[in-house]
Protein backbone atom coordinates (compact mmCIF):
# COMPACT_ATOMS: atom_id res chain seq x y z
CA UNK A 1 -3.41 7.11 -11.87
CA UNK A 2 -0.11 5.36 -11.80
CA UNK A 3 -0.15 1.10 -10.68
CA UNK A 4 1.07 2.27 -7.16
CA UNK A 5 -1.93 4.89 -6.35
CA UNK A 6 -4.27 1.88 -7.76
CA UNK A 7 -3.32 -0.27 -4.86
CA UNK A 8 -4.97 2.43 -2.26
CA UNK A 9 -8.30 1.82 -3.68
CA UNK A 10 -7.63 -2.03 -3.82
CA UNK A 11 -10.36 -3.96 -1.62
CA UNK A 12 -8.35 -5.18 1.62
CA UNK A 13 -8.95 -8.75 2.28
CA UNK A 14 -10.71 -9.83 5.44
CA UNK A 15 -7.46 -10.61 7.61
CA UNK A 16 -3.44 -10.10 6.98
CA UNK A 17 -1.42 -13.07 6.34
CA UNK A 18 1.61 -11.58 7.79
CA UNK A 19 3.82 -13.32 5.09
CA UNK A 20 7.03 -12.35 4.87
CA UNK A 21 6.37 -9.64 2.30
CA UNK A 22 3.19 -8.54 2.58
CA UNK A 23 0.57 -8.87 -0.35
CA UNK A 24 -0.97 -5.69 -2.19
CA UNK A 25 -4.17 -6.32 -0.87
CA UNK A 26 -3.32 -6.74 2.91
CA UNK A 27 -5.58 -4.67 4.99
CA UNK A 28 -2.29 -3.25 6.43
CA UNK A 29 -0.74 -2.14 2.54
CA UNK A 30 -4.27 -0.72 1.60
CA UNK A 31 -4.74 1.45 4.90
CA UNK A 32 -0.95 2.83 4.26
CA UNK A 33 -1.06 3.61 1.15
CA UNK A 34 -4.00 5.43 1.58
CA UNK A 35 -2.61 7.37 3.71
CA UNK A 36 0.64 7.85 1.57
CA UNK A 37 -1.90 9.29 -1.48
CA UNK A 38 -4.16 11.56 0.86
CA UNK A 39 -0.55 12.98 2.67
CA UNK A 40 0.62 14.25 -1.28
CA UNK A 41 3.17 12.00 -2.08
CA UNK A 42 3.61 11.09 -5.67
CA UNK A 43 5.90 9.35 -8.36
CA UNK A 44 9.13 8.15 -6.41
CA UNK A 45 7.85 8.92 -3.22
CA UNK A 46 4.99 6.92 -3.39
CA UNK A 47 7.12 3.47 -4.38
CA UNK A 48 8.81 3.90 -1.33
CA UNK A 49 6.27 3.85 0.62
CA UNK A 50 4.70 1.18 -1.07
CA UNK A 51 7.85 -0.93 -0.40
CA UNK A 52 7.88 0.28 3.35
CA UNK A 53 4.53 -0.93 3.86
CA UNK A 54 4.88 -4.06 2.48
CA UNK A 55 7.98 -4.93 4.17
CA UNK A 56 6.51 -4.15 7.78
C-alpha cells in the first residue's frame, strides 16, 4: 500500500478546517480518497487526486 492509499484509511477528524490546503486527515480528503481507491485508480492517478482533493 503506497503513502497515498494510506491516507483513505486515515481517521477523519471531527470537523474540516477549511485551510487553504487542506490537511490529510480532513473529513473531506479521507471521504475522496476513498472514493479515488474503491473507483481503481492507482500510482499516478491516485496523486492527482490526492492533490485535487486537497486543494478544494
Amino acid at each position: 500500500m503506497s503513502k497515498v492509499e494510506k491516507v483513505a484509511h486515515f481517521k477523519p477528524k471531527k470537523k474540516c478546517c477549511k485551510s487553504d490546503k487542506r490537511c490529510l486527515k480532513c473529513p473531506f480528503v479521507v471521504h475522496k480518497m476513498k472514493k479515488a481507491v474503491h473507483q481503481g485508480l492507482t500510482g499516478k492517478e491516485l496523486k492527482q487526486a490526492l492533490k485535487k482533493a486537497r486543494a478544494a
